[in-house]
N, C-alpha and C. Protein backbone atom coordinates (compact mmCIF):
# COMPACT_ATOMS: atom_id res chain seq x y z
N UNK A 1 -15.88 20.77 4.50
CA UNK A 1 -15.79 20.07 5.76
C UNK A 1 -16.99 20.47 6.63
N UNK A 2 -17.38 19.79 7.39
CA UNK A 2 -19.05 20.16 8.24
C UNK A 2 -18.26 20.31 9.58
N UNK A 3 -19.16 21.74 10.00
CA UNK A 3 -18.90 22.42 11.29
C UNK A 3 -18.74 21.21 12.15
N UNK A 4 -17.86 21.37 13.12
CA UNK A 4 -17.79 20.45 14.46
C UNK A 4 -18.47 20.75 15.38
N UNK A 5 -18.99 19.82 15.93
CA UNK A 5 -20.23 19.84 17.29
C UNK A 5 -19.08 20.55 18.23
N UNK A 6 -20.11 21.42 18.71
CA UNK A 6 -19.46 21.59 20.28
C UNK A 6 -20.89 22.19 21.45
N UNK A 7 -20.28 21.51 22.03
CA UNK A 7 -21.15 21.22 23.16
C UNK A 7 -20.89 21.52 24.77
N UNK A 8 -21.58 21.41 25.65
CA UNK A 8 -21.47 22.32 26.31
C UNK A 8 -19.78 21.69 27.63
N UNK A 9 -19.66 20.49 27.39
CA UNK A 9 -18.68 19.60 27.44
C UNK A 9 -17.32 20.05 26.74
N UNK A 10 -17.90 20.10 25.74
CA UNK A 10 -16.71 21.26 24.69
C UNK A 10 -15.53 22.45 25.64
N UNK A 11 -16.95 23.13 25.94
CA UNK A 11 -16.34 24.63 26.70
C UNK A 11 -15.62 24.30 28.07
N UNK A 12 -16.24 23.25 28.88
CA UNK A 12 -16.28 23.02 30.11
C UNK A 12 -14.82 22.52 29.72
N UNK A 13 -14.33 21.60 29.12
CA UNK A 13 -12.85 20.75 29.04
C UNK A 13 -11.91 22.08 28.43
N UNK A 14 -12.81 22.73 27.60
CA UNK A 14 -11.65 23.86 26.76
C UNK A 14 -11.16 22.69 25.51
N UNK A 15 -12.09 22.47 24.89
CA UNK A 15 -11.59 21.20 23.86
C UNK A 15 -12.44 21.77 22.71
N UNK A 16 -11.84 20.96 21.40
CA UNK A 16 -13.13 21.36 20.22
C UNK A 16 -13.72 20.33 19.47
N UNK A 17 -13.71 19.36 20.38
CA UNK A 17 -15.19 18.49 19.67
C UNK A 17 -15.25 17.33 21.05
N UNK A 18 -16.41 17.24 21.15
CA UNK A 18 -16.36 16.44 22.04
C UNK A 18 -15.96 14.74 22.60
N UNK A 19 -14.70 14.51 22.42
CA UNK A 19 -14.27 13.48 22.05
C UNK A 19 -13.33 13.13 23.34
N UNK A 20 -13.16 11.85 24.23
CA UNK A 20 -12.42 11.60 25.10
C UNK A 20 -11.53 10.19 24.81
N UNK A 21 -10.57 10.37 24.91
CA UNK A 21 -9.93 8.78 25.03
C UNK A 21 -9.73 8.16 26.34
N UNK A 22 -10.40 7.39 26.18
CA UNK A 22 -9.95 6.52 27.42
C UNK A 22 -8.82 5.93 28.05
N UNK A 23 -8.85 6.08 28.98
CA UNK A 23 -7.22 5.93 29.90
C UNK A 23 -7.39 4.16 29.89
N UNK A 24 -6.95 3.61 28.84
CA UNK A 24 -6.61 1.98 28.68
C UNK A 24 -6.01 1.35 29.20
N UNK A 25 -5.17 1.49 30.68
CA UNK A 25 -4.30 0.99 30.98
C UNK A 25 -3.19 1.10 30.41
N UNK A 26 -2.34 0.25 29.55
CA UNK A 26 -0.88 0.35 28.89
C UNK A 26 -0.85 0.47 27.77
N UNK A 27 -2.38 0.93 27.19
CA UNK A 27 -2.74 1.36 25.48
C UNK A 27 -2.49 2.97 25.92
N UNK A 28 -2.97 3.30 26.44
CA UNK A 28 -3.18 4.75 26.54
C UNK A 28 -2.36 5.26 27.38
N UNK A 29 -0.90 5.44 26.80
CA UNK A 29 0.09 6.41 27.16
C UNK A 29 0.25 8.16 26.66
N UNK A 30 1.09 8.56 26.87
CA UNK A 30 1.53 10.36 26.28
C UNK A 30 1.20 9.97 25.08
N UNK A 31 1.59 9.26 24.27
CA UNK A 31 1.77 9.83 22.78
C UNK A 31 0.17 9.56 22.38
N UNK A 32 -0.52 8.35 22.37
CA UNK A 32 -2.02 8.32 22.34
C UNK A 32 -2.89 9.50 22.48
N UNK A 33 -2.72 10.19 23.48
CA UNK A 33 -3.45 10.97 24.92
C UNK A 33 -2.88 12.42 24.11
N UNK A 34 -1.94 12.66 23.58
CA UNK A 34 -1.59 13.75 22.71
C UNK A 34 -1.92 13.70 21.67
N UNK A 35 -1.72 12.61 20.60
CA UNK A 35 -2.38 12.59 19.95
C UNK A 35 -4.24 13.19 19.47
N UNK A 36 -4.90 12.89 20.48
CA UNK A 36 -6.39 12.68 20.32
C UNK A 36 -6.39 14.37 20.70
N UNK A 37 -5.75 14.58 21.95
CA UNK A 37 -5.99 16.18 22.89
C UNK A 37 -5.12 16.76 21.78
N UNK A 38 -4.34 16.81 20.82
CA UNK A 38 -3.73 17.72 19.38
C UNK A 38 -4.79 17.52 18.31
N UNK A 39 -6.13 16.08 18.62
CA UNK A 39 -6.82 16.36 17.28
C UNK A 39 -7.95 17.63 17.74
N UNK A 40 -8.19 17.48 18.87
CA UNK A 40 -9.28 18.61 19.39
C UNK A 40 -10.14 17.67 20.14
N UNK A 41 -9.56 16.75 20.51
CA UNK A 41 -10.39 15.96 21.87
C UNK A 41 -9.66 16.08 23.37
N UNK A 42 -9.97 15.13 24.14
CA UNK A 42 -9.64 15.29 25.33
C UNK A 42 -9.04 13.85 25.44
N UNK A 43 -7.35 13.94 25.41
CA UNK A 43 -6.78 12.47 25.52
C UNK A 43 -6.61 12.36 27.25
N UNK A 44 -6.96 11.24 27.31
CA UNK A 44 -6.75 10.92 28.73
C UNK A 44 -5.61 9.81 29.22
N UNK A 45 -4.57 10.13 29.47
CA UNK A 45 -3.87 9.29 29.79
C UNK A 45 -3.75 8.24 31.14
N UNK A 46 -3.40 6.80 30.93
CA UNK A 46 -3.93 5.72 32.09
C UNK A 46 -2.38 6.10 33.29
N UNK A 47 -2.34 5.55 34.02
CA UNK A 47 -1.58 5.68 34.70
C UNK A 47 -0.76 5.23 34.99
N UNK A 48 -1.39 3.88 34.05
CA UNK A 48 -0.25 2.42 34.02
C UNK A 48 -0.13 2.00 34.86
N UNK A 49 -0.30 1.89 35.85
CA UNK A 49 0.46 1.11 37.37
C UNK A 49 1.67 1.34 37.41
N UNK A 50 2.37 2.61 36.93
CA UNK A 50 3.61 2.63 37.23
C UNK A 50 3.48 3.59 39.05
N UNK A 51 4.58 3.86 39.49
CA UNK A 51 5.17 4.24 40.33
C UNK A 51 5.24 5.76 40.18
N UNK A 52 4.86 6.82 41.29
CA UNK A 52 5.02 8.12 41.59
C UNK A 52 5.68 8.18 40.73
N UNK A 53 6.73 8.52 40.61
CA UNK A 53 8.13 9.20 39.88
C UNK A 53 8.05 8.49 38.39
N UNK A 54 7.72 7.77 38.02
CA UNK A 54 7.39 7.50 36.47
C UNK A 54 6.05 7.78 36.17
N UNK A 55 5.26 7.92 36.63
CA UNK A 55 3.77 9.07 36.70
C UNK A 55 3.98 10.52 36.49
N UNK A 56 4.95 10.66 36.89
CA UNK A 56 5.71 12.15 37.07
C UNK A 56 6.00 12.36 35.30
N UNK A 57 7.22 11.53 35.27
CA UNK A 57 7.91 11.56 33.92
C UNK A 57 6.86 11.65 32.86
N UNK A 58 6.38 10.38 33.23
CA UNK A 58 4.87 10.45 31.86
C UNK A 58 4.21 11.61 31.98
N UNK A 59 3.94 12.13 33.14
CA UNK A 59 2.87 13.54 32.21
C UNK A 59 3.91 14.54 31.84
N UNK A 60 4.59 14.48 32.35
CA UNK A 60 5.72 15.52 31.58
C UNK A 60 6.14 15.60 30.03
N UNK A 61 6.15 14.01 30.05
CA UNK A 61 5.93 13.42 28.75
C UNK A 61 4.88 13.92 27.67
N UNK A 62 3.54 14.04 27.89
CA UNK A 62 2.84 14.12 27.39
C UNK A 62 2.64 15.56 26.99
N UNK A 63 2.72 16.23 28.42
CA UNK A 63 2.78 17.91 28.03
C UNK A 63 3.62 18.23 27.28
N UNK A 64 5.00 17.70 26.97
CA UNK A 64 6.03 18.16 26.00
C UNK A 64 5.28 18.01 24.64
N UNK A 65 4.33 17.03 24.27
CA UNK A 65 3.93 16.24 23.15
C UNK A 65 2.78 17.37 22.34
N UNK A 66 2.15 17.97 23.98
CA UNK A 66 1.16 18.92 23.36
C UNK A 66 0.81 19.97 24.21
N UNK A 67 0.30 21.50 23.03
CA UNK A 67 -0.17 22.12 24.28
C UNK A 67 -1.74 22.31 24.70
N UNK A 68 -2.55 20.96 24.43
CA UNK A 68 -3.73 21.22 24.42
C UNK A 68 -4.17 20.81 26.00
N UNK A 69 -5.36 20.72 26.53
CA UNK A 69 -5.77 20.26 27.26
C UNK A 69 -6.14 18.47 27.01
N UNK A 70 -5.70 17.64 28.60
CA UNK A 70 -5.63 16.36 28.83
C UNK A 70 -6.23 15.82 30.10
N UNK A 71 -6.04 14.72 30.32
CA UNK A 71 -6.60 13.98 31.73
C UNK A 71 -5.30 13.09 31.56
N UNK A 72 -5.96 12.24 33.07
CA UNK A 72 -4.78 10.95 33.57
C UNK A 72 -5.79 10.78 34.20
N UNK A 73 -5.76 9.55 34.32
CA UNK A 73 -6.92 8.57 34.95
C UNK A 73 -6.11 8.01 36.16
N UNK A 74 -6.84 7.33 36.98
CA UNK A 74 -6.44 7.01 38.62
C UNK A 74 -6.98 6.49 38.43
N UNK A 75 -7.03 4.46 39.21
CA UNK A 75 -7.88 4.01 39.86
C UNK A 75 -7.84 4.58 41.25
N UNK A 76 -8.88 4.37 41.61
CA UNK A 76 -9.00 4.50 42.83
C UNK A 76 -9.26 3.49 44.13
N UNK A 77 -9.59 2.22 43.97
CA UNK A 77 -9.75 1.06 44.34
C UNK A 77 -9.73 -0.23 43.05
N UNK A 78 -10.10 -1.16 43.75
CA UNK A 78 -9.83 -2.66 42.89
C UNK A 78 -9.00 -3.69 43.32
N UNK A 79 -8.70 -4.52 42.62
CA UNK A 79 -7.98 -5.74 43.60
C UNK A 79 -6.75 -5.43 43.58
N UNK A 80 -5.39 -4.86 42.26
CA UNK A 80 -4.46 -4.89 42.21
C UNK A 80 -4.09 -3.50 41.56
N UNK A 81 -3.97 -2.55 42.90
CA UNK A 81 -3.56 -1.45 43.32
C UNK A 81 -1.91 -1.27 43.56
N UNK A 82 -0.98 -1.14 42.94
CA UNK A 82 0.33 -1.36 42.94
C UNK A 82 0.72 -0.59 44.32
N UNK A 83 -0.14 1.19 43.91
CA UNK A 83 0.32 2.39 44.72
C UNK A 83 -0.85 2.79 45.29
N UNK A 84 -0.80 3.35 46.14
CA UNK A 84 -1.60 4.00 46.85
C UNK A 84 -2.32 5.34 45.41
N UNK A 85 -3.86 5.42 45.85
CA UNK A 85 -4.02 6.17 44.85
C UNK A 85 -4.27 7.67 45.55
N UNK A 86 -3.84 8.01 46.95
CA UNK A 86 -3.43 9.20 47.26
C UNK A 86 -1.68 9.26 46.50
N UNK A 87 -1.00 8.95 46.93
CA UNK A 87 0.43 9.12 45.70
C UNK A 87 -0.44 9.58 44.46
N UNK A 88 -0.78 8.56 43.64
CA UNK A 88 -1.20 8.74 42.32
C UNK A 88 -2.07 10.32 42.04
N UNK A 89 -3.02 10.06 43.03
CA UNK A 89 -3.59 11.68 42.98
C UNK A 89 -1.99 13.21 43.04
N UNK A 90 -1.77 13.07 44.15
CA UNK A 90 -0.74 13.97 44.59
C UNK A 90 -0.09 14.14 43.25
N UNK A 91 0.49 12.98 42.44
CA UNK A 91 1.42 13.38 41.19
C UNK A 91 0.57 14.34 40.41
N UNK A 92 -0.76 14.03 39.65
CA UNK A 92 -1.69 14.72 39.40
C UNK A 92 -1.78 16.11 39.73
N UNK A 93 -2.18 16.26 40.80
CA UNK A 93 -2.61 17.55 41.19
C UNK A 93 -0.80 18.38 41.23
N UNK A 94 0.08 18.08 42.22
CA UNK A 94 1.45 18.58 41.90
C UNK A 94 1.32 19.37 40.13
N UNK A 95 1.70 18.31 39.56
CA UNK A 95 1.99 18.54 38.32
C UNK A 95 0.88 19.18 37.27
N UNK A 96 -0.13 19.57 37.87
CA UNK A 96 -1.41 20.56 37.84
C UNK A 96 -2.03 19.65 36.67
N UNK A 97 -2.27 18.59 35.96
CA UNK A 97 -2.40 18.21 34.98
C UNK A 97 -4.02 18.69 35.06
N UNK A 98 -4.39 19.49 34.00
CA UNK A 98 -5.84 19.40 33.79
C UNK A 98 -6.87 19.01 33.85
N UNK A 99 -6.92 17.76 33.89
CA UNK A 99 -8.27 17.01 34.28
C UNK A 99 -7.64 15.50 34.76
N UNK A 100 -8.33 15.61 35.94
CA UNK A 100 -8.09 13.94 36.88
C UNK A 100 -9.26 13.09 36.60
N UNK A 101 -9.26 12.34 36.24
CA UNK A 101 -10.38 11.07 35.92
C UNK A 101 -9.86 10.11 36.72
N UNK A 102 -11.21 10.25 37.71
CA UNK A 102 -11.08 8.56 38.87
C UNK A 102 -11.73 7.78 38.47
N UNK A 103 -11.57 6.53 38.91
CA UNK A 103 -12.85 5.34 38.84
C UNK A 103 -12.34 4.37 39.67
N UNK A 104 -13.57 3.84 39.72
CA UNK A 104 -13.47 2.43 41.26
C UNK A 104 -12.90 2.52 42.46
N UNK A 105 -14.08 3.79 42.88
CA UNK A 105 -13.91 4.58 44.04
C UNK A 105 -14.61 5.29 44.74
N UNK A 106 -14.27 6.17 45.27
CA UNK A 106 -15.04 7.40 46.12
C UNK A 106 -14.14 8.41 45.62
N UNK A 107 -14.29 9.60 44.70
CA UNK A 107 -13.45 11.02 44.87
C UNK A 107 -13.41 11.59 45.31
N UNK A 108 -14.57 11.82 46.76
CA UNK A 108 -14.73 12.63 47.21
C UNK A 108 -13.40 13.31 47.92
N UNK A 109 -12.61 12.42 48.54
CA UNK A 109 -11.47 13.16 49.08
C UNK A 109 -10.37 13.54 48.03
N UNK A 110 -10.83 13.96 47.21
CA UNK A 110 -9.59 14.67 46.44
C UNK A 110 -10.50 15.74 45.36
N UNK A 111 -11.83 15.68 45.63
CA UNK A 111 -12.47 17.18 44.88
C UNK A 111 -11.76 18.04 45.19
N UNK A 112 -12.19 18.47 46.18
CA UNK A 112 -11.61 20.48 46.81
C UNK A 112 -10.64 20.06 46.54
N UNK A 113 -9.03 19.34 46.68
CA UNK A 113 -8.10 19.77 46.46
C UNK A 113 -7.63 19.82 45.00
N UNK A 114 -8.56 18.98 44.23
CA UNK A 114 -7.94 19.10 43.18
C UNK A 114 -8.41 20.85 42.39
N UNK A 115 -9.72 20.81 42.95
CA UNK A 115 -10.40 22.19 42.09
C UNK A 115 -9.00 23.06 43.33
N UNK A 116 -8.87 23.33 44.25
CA UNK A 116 -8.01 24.19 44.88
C UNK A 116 -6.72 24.62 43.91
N UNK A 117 -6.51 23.09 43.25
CA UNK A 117 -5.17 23.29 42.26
C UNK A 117 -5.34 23.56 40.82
N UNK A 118 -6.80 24.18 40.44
CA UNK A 118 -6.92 24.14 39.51
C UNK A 118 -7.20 23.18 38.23
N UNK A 119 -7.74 22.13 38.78
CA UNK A 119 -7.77 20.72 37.86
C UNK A 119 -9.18 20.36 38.13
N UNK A 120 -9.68 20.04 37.07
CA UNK A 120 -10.89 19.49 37.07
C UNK A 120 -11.41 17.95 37.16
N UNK A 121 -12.26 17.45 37.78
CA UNK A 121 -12.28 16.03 38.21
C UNK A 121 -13.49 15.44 37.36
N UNK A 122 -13.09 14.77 37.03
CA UNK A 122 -14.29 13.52 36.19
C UNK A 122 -14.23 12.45 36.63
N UNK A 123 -15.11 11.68 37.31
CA UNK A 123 -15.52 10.19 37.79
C UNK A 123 -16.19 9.91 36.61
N UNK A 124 -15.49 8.51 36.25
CA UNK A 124 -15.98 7.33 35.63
C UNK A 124 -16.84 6.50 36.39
N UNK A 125 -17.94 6.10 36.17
CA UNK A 125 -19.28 5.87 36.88
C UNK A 125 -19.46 4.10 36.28
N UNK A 126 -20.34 3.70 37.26
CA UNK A 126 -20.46 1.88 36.50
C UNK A 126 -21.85 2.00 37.61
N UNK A 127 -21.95 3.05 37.89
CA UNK A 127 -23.81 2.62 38.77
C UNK A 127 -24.44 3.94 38.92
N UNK A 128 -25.98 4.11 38.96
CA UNK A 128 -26.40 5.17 39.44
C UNK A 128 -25.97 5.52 40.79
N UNK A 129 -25.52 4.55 41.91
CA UNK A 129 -25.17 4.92 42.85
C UNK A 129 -23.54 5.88 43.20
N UNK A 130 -22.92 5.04 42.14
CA UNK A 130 -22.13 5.82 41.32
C UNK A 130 -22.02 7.16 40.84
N UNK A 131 -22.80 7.11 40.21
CA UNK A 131 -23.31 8.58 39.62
C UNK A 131 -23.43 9.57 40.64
N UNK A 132 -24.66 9.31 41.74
CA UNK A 132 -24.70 9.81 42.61
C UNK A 132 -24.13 10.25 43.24
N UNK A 133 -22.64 9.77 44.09
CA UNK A 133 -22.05 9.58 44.45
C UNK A 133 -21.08 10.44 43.98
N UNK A 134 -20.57 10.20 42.78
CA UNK A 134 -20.02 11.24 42.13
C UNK A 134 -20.32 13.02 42.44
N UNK A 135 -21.87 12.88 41.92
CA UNK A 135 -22.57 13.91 41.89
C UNK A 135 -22.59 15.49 43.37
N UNK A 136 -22.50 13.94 44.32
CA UNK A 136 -22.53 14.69 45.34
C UNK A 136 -20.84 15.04 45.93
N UNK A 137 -20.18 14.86 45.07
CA UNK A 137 -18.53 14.72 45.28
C UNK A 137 -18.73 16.16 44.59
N UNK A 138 -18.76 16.82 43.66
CA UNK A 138 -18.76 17.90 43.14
C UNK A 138 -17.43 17.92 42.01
N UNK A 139 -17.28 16.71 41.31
CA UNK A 139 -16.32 16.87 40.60
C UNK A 139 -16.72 17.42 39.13
């Protein structure tokens, strides 16, 4: 079998190969997101547009599934926002889930609290301004 890359992404997630699944919307639930984070990637689970309290259940869900390290993705803006994505954050950070992945947004207001809780933040980017933006968010 040939050594697995690891990279410096590797260490930073606490993962062993550098591999992320994308939070798909209603593809990418617990069992997906465990799946990939039990092969030695980083499953990221979507958030579904469900509701606080079934956001809740699902990562609970997922942590039962595995004990590796994961994400949950947030939108953060867009046209059809069910919940507020302060709720959506709050479930997140509450439930300490390891890594928060935003997109179609600003993170800035939920860096410090999420690093405060111990969770690490990844913005999904679609512009250099983006990027930037990100960048200067400190996630």
């Amino acid at each position: 079998m040939a050594p697995m890359i690891r990279t410096h992404l590797c260490k930073l997630l606490e993962i062993e190969a550098p591999i992320l699944a994308a939070p798909m919307g209603f593809l990418t639930g617990p069992r997906l997101a465990a799946a990939v984070s039990n092969a030695g990637g980083l499953g990221i689970m979507s958030f579904n547009a469900n509701p606080p309290p079934v956001l809740r259940n699902e990562i609970r869900h997922l942590r039962s599934l595995t004990s590796k390290p994961f994400g949950v993705g947030v939108l953060l803006g867009g046209p059809h926002l069910p919940f507020s994505p302060e709720a959506m954050v709050d479930v997140c950070l509450e439930e300490r889930v390891p890594v928060l992945l935003t997109f179609w947004g600003d993170p800035t207001p939920y860096v410090a609290r999420a690093h405060a809780a111990g969770v690490k933040v990844m913005d999904q980017v679609g512009s250099v301004a983006d990027a930037q933006r990100a960048a200067r968010a400190g996630g």
